[in-house]
PDB file of N, CA and C in Angstrom:
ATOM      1  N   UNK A   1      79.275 139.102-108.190  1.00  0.00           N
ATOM      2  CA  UNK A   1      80.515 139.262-108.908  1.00  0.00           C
ATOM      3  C   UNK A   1      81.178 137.920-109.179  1.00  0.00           C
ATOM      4  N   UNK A   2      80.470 136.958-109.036  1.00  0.00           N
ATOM      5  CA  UNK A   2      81.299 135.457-109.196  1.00  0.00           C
ATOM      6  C   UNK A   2      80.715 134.777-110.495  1.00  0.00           C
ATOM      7  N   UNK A   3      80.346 135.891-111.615  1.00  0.00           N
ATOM      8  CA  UNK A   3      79.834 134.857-112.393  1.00  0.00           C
ATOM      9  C   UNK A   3      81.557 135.215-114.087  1.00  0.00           C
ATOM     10  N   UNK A   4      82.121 135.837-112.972  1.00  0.00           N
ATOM     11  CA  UNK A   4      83.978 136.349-114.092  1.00  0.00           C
ATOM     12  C   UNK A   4      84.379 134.833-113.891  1.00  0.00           C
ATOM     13  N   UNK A   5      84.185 134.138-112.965  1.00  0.00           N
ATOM     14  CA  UNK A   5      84.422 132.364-113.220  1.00  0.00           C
ATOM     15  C   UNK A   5      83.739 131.493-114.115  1.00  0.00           C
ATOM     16  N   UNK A   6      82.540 131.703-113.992  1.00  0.00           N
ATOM     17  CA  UNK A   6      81.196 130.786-114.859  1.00  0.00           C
ATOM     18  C   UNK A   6      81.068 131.370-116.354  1.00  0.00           C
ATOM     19  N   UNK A   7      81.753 132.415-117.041  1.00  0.00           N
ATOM     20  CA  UNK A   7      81.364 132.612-118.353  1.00  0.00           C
ATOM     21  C   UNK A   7      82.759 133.317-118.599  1.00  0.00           C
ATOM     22  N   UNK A   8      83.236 133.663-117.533  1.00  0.00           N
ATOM     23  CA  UNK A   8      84.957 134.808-118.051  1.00  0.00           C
ATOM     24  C   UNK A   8      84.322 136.045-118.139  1.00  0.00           C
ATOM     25  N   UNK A   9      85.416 137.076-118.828  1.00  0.00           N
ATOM     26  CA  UNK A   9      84.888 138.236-118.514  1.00  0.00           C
ATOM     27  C   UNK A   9      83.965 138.551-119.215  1.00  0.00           C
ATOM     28  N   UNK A  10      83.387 139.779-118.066  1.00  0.00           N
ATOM     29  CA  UNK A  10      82.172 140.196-117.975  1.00  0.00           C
ATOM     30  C   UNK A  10      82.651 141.889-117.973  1.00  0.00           C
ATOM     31  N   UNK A  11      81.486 142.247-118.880  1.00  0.00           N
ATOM     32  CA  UNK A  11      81.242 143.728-118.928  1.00  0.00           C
ATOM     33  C   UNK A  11      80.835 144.288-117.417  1.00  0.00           C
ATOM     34  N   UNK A  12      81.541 145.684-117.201  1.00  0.00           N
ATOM     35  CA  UNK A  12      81.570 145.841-115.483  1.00  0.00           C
ATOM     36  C   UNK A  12      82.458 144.570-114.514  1.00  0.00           C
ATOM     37  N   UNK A  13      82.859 143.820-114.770  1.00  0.00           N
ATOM     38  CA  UNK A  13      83.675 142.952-113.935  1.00  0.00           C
ATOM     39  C   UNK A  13      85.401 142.974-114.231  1.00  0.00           C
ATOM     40  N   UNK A  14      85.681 143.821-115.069  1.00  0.00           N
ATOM     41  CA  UNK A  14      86.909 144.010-115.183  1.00  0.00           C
ATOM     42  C   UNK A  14      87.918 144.997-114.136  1.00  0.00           C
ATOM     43  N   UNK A  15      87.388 146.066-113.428  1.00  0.00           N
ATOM     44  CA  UNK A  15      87.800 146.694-112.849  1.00  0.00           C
ATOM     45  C   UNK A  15      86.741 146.759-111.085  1.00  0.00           C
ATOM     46  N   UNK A  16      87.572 145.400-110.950  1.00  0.00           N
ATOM     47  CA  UNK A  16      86.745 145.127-109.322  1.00  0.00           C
ATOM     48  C   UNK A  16      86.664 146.407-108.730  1.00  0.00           C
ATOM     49  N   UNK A  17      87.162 146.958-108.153  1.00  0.00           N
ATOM     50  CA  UNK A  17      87.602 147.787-106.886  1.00  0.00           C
ATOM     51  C   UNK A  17      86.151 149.350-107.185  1.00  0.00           C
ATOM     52  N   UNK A  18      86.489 149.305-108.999  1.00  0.00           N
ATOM     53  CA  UNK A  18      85.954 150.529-109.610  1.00  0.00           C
ATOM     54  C   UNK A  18      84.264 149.939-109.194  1.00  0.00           C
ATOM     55  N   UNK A  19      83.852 148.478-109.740  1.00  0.00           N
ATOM     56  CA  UNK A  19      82.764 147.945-109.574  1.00  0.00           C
ATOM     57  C   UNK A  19      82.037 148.137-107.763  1.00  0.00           C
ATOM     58  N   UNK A  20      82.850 147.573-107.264  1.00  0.00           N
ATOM     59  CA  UNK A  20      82.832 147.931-105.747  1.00  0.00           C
ATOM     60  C   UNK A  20      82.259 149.044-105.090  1.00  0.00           C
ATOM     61  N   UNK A  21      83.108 150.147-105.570  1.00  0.00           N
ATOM     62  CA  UNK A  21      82.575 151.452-105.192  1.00  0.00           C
ATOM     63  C   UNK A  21      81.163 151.746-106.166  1.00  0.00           C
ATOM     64  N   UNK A  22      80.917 151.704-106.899  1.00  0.00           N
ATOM     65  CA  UNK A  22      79.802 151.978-107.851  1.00  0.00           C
ATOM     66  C   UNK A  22      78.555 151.003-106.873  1.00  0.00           C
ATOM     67  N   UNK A  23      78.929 149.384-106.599  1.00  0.00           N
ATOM     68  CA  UNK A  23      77.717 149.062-106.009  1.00  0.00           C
ATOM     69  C   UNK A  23      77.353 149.137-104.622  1.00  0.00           C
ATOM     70  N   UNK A  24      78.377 149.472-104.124  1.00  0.00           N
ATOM     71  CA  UNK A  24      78.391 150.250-102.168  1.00  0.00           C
ATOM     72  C   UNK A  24      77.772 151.661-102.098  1.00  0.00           C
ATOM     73  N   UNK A  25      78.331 152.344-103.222  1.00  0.00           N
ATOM     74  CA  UNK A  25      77.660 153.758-103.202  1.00  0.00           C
ATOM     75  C   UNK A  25      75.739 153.551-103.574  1.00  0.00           C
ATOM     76  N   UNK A  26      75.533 152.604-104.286  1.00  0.00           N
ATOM     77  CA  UNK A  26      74.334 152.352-104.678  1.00  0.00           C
ATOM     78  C   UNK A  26      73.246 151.697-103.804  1.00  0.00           C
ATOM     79  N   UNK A  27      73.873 151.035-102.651  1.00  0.00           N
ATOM     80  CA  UNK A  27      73.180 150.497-101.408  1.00  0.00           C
ATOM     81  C   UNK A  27      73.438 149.139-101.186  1.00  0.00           C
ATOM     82  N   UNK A  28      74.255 148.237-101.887  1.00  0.00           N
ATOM     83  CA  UNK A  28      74.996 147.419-101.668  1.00  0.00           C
ATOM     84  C   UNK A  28      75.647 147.068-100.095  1.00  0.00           C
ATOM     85  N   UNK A  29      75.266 146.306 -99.657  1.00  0.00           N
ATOM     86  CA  UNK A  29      76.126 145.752 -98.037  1.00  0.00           C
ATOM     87  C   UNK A  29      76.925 144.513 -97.813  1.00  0.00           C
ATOM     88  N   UNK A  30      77.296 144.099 -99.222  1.00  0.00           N
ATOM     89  CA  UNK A  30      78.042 142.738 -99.211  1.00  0.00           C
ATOM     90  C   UNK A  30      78.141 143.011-101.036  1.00  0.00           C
ATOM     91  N   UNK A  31      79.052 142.171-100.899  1.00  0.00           N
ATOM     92  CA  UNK A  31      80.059 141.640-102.366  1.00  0.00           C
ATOM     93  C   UNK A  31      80.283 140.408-101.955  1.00  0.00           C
ATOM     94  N   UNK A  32      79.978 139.578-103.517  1.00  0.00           N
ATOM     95  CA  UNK A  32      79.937 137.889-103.164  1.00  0.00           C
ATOM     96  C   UNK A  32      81.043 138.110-104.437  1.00  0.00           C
ATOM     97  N   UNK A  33      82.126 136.843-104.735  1.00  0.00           N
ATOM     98  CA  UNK A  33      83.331 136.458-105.411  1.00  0.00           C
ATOM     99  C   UNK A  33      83.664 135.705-105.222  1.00  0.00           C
ATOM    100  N   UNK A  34      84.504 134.881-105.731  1.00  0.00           N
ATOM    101  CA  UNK A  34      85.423 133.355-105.449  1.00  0.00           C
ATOM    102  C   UNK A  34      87.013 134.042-105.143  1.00  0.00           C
ATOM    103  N   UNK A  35      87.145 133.010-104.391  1.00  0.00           N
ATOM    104  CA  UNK A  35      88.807 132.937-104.150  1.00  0.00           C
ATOM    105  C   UNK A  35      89.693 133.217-105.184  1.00  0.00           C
ATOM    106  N   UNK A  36      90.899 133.677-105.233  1.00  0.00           N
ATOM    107  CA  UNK A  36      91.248 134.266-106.764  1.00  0.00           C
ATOM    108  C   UNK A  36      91.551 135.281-107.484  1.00  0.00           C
ATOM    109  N   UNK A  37      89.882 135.918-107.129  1.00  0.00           N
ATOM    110  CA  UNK A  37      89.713 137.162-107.690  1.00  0.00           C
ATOM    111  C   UNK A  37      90.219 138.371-106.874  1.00  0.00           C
ATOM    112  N   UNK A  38      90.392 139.251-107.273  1.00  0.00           N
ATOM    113  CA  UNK A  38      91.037 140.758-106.514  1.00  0.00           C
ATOM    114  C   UNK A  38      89.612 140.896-105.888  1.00  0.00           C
ATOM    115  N   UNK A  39      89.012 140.474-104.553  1.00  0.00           N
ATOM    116  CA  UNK A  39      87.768 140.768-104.059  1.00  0.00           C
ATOM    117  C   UNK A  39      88.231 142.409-102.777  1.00  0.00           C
ATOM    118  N   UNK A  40      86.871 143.192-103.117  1.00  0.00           N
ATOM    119  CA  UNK A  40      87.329 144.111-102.467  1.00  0.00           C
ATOM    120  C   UNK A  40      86.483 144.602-101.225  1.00  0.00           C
ATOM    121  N   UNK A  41      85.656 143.732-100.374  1.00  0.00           N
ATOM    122  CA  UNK A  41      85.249 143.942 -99.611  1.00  0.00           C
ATOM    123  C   UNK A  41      86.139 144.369 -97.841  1.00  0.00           C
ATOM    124  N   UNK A  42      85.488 145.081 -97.147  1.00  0.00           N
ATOM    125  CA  UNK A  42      86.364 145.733 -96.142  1.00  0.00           C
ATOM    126  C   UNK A  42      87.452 146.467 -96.713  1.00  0.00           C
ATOM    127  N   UNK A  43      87.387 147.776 -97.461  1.00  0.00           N
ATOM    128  CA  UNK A  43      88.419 147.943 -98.284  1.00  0.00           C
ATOM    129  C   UNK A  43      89.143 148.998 -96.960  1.00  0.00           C
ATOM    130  N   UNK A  44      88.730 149.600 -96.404  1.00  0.00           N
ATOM    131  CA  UNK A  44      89.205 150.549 -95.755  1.00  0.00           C
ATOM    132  C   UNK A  44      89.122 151.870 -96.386  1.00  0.00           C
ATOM    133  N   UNK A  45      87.963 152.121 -97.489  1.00  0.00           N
ATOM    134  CA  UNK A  45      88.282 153.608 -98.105  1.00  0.00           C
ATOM    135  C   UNK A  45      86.333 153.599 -98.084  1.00  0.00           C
ATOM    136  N   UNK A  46      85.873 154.911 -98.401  1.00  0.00           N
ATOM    137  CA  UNK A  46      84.693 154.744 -98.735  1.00  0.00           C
ATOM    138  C   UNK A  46      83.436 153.916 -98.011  1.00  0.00           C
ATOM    139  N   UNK A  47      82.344 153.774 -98.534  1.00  0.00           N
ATOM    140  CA  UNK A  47      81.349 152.667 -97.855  1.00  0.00           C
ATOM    141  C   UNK A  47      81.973 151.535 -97.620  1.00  0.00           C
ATOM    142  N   UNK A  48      81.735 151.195 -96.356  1.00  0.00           N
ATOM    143  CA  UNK A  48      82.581 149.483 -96.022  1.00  0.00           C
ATOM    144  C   UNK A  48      81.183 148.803 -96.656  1.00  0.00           C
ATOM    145  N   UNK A  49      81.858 147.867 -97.002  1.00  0.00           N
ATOM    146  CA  UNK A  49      81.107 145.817 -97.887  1.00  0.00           C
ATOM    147  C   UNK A  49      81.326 145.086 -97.166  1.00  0.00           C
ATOM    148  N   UNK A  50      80.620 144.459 -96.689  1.00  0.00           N
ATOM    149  CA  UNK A  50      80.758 143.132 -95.836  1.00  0.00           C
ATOM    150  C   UNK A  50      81.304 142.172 -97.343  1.00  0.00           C
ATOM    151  N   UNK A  51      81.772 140.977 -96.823  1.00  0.00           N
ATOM    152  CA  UNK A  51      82.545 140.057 -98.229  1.00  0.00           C
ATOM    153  C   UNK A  51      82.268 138.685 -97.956  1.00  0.00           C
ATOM    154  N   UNK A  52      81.582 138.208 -98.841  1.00  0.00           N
ATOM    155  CA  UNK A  52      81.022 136.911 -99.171  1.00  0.00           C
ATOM    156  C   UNK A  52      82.119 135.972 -99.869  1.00  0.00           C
ATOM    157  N   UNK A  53      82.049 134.993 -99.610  1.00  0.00           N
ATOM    158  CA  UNK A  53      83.269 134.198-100.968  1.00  0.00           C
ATOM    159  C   UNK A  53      82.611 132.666-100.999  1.00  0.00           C
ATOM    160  N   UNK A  54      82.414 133.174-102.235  1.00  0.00           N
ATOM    161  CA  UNK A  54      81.816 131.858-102.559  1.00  0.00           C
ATOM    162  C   UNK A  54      82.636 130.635-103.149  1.00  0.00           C
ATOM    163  N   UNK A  55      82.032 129.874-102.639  1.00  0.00           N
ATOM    164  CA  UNK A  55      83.229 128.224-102.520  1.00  0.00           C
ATOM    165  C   UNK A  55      82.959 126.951-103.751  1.00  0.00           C
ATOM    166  N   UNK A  56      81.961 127.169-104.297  1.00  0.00           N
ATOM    167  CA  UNK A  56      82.149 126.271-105.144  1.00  0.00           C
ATOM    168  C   UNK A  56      82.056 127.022-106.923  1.00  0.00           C
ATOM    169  N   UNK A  57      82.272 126.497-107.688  1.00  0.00           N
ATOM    170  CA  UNK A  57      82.274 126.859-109.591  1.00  0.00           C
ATOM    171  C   UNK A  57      82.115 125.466-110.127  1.00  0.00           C
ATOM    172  N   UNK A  58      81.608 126.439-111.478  1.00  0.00           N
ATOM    173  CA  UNK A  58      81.749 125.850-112.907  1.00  0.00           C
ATOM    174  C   UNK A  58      82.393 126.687-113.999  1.00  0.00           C
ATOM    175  N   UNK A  59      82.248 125.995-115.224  1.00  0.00           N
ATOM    176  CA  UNK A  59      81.957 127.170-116.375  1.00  0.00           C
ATOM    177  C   UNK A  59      81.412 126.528-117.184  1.00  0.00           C
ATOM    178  N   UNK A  60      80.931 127.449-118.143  1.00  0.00           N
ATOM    179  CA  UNK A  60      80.121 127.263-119.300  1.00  0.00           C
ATOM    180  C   UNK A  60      80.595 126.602-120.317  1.00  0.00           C
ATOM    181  N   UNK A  61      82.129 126.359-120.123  1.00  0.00           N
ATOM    182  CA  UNK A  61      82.480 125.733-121.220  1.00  0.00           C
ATOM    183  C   UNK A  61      83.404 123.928-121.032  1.00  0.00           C
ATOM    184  N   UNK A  62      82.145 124.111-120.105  1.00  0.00           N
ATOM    185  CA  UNK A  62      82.830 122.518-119.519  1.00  0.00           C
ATOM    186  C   UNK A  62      81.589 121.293-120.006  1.00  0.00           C
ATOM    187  N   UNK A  63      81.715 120.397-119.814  1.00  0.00           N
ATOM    188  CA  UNK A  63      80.674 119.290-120.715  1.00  0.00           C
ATOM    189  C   UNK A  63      79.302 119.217-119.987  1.00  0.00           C
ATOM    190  N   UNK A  64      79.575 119.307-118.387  1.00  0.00           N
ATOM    191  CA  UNK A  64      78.411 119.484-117.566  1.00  0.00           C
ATOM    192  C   UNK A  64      78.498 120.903-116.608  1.00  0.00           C
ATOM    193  N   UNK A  65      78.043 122.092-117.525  1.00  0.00           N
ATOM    194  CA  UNK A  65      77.769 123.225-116.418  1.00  0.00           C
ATOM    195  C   UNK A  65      77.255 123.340-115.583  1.00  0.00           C
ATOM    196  N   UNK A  66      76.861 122.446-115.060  1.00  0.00           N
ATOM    197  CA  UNK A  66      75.724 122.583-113.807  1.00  0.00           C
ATOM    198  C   UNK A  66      76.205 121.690-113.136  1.00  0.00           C
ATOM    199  N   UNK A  67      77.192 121.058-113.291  1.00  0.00           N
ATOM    200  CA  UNK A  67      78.198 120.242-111.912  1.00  0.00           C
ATOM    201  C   UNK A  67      78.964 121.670-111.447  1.00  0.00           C
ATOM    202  N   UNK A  68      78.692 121.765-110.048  1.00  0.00           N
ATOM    203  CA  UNK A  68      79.867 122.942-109.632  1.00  0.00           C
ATOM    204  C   UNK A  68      80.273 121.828-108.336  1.00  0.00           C
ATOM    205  N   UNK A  69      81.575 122.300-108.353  1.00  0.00           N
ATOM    206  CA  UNK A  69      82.946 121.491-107.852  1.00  0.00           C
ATOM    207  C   UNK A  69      83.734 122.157-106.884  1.00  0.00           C
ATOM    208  N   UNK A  70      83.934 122.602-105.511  1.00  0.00           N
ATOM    209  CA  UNK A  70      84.289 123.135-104.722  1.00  0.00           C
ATOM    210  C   UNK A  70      85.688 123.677-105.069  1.00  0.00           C
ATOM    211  N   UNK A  71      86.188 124.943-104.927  1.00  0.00           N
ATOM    212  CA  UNK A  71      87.150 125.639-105.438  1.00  0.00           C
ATOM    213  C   UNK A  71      87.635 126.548-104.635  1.00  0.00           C
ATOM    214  N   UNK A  72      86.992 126.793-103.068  1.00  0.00           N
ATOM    215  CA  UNK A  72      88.212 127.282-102.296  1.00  0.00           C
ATOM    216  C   UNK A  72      87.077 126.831-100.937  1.00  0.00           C
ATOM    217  N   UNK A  73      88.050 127.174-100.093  1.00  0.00           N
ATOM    218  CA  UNK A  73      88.108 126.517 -98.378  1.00  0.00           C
ATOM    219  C   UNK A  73      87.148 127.300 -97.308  1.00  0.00           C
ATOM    220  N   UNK A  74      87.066 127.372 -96.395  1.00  0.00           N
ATOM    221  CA  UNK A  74      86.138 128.244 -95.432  1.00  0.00           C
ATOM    222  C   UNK A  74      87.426 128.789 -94.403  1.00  0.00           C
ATOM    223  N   UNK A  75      88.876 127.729 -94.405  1.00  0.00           N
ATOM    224  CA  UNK A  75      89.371 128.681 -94.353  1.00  0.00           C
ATOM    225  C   UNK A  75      90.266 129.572 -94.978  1.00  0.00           C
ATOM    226  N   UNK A  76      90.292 129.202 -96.334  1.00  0.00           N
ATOM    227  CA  UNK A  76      90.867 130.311 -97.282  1.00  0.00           C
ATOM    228  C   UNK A  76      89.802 131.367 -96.814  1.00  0.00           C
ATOM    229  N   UNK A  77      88.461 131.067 -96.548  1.00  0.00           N
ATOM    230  CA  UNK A  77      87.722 132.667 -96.725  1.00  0.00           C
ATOM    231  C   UNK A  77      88.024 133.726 -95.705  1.00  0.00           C
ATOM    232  N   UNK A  78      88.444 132.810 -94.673  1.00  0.00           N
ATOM    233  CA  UNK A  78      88.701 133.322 -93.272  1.00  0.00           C
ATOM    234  C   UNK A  78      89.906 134.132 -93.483  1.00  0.00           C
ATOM    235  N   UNK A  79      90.515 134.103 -93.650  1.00  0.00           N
ATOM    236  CA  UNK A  79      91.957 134.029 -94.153  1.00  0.00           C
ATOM    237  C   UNK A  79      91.940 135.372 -95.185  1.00  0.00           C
ATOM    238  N   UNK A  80      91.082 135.510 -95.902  1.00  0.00           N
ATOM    239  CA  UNK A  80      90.624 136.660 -96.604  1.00  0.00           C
ATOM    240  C   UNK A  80      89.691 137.821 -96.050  1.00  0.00           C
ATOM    241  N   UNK A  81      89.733 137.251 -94.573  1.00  0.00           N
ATOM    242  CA  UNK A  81      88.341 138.150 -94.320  1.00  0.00           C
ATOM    243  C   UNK A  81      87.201 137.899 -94.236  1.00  0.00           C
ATOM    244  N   UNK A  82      85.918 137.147 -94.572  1.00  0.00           N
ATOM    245  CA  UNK A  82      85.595 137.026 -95.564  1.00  0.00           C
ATOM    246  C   UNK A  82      84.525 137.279 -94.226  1.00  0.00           C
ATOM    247  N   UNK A  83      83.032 137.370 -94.724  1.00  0.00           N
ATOM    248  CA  UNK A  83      82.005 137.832 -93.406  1.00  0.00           C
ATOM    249  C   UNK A  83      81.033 136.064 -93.425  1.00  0.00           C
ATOM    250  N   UNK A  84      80.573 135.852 -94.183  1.00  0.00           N
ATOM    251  CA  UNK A  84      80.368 134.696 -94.820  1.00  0.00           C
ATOM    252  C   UNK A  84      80.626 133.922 -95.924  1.00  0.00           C
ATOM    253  N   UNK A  85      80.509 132.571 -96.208  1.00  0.00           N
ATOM    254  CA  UNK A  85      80.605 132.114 -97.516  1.00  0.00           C
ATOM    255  C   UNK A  85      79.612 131.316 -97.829  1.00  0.00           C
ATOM    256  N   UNK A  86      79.520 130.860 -99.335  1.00  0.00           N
ATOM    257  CA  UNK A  86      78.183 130.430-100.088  1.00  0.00           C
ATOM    258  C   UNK A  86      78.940 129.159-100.471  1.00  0.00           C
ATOM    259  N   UNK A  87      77.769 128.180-101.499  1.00  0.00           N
ATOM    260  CA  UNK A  87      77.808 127.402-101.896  1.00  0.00           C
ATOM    261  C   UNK A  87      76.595 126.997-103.145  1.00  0.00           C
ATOM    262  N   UNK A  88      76.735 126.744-104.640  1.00  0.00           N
ATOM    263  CA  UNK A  88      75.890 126.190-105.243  1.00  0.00           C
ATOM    264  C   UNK A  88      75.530 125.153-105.570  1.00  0.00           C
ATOM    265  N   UNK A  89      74.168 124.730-105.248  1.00  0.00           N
ATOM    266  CA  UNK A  89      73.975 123.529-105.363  1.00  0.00           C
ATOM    267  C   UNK A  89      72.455 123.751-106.995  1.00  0.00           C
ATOM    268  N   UNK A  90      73.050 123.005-107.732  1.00  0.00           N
ATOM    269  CA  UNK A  90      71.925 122.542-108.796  1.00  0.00           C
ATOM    270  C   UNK A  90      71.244 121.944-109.069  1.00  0.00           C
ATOM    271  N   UNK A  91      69.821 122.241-108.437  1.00  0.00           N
ATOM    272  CA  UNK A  91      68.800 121.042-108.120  1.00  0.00           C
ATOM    273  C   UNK A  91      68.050 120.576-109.003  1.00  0.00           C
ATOM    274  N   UNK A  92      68.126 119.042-109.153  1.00  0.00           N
ATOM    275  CA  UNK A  92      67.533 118.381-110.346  1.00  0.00           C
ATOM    276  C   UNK A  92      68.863 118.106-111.218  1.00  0.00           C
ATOM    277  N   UNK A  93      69.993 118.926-110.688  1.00  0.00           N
ATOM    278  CA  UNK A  93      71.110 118.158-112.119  1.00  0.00           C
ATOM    279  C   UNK A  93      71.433 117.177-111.622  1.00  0.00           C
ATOM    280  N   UNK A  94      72.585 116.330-113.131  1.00  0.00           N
ATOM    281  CA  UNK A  94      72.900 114.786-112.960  1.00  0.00           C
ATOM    282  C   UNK A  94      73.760 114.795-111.414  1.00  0.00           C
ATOM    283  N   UNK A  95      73.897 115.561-111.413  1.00  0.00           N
ATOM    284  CA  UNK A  95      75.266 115.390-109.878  1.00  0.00           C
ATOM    285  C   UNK A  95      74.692 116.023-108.957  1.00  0.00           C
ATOM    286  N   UNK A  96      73.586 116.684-108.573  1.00  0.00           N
ATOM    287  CA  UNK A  96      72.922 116.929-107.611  1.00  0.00           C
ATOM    288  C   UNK A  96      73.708 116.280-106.192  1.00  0.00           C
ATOM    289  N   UNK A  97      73.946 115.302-106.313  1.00  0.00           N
ATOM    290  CA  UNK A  97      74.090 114.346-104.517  1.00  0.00           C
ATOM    291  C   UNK A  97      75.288 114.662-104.385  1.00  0.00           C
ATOM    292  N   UNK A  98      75.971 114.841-105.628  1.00  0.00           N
ATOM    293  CA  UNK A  98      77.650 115.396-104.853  1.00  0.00           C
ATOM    294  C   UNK A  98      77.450 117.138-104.784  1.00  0.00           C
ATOM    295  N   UNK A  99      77.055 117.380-105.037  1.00  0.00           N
ATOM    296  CA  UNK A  99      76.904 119.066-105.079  1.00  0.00           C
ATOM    297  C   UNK A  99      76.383 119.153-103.377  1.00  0.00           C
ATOM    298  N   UNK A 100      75.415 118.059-102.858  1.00  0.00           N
ATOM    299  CA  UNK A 100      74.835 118.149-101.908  1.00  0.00           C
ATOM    300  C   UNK A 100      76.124 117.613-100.845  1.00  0.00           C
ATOM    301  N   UNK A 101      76.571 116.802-100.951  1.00  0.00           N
ATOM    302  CA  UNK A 101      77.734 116.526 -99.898  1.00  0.00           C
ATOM    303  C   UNK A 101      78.555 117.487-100.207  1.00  0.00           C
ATOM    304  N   UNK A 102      78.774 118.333-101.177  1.00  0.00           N
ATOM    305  CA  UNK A 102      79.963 119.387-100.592  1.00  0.00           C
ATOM    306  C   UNK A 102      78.983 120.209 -99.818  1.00  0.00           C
ATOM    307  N   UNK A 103      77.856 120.405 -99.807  1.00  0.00           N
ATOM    308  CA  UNK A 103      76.983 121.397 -98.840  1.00  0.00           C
ATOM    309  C   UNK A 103      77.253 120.972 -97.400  1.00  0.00           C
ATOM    310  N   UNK A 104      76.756 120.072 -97.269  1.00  0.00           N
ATOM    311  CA  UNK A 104      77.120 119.613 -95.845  1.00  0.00           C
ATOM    312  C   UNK A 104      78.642 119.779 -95.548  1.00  0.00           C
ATOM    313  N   UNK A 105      79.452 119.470 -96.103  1.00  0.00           N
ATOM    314  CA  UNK A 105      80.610 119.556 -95.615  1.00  0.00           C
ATOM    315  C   UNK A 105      81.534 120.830 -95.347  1.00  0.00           C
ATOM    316  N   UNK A 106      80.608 121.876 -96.337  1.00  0.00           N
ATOM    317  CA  UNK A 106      81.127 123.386 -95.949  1.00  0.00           C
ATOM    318  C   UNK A 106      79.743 123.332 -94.548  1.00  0.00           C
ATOM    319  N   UNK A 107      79.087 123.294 -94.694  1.00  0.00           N
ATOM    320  CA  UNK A 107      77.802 123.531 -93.703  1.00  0.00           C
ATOM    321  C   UNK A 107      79.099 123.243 -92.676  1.00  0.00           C
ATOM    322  N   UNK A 108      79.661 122.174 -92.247  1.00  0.00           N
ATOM    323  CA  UNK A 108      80.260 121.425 -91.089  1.00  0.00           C
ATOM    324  C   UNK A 108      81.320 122.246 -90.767  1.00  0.00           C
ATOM    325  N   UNK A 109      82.222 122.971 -92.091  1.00  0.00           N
ATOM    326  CA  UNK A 109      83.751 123.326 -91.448  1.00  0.00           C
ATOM    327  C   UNK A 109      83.102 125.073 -90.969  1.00  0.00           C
ATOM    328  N   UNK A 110      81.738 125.690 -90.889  1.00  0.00           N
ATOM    329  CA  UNK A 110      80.967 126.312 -91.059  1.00  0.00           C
ATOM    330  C   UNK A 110      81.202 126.551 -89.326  1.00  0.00           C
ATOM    331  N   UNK A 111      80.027 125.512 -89.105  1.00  0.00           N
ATOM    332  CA  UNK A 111      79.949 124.953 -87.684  1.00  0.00           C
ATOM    333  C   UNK A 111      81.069 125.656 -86.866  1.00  0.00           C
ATOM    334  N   UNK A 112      82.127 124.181 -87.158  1.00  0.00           N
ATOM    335  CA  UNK A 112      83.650 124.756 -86.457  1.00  0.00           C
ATOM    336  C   UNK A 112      84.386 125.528 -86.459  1.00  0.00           C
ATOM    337  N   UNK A 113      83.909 126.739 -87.538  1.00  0.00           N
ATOM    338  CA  UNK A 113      85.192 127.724 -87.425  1.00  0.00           C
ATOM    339  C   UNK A 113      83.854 129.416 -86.718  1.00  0.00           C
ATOM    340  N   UNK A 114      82.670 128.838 -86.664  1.00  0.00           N
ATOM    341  CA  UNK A 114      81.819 130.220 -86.492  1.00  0.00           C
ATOM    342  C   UNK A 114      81.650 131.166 -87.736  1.00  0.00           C
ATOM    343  N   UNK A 115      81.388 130.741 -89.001  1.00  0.00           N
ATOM    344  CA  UNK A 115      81.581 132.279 -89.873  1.00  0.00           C
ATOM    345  C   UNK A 115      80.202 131.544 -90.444  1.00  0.00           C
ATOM    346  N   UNK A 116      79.424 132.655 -90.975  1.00  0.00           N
ATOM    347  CA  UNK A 116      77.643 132.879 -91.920  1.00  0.00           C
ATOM    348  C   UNK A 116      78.320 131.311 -92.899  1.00  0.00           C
ATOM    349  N   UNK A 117      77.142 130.641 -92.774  1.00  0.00           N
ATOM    350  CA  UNK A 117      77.166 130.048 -94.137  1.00  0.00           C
ATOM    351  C   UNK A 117      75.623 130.062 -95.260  1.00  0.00           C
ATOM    352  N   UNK A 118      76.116 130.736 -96.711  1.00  0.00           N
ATOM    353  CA  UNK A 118      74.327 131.525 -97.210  1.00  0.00           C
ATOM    354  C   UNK A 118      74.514 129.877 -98.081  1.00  0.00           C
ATOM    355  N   UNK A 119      73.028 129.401 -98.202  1.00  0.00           N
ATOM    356  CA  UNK A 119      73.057 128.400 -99.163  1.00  0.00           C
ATOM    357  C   UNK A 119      71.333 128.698 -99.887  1.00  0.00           C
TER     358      UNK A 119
END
């Protein structure tokens, strides 16, 4: 569900909560999203979602899409709940090595706070 950042809206991504239930009922055990968004994992109704939040973006309409640039915290995710959080890294692009030091550095606040980190 984190690609309503990387292109804007998206068909099926307009009505989170509705999306939610449609992919929990379907066998879904996690929902991934960025900070921001109305994310609806652990809702308290229906199949529980474990909730992913993913920490770094782009978009498509920026000069280099494939630089993604860290855009929320590990502990904003905490703070949301969150079961784990992600990170993209774009291998082979021009910025590769900074994409890679924000890895490590969520990897690290990862470490210290105890929560999944998926890379």
């Amino acid at each position: 569900m984190d690609h309503g950042v990387t292109i804007g809206p998206c068909e099926g991504l307009l009505d989170m909560g509705k999306t939610v239930d449609l992919v929990a009922e379907g066998g879904a055990n996690a929902v991934l999203g960025h900070i921001g968004l109305p994310l609806h994992g652990h809702r308290g109704y229906g199949k529980d979602v474990g909730l992913i939040i993913h920490l770094s973006s782009s978009t498509t309409l920026a000069p280099d899409p494939n630089r993604k640039v860290l855009t929320g915290s590990v502990e904003q995710a905490i703070k949301f709940g969150a079961d784990a959080v992600s990170v993209h890294v774009n291998v082979g692009a021009a910025d590769e090595s900074k994409m890679l030091i924000d890895l490590g550095y969520i990897s690290q606040k990862c470490m210290e706070w105890g929560i999944r980190f998926l890379r």
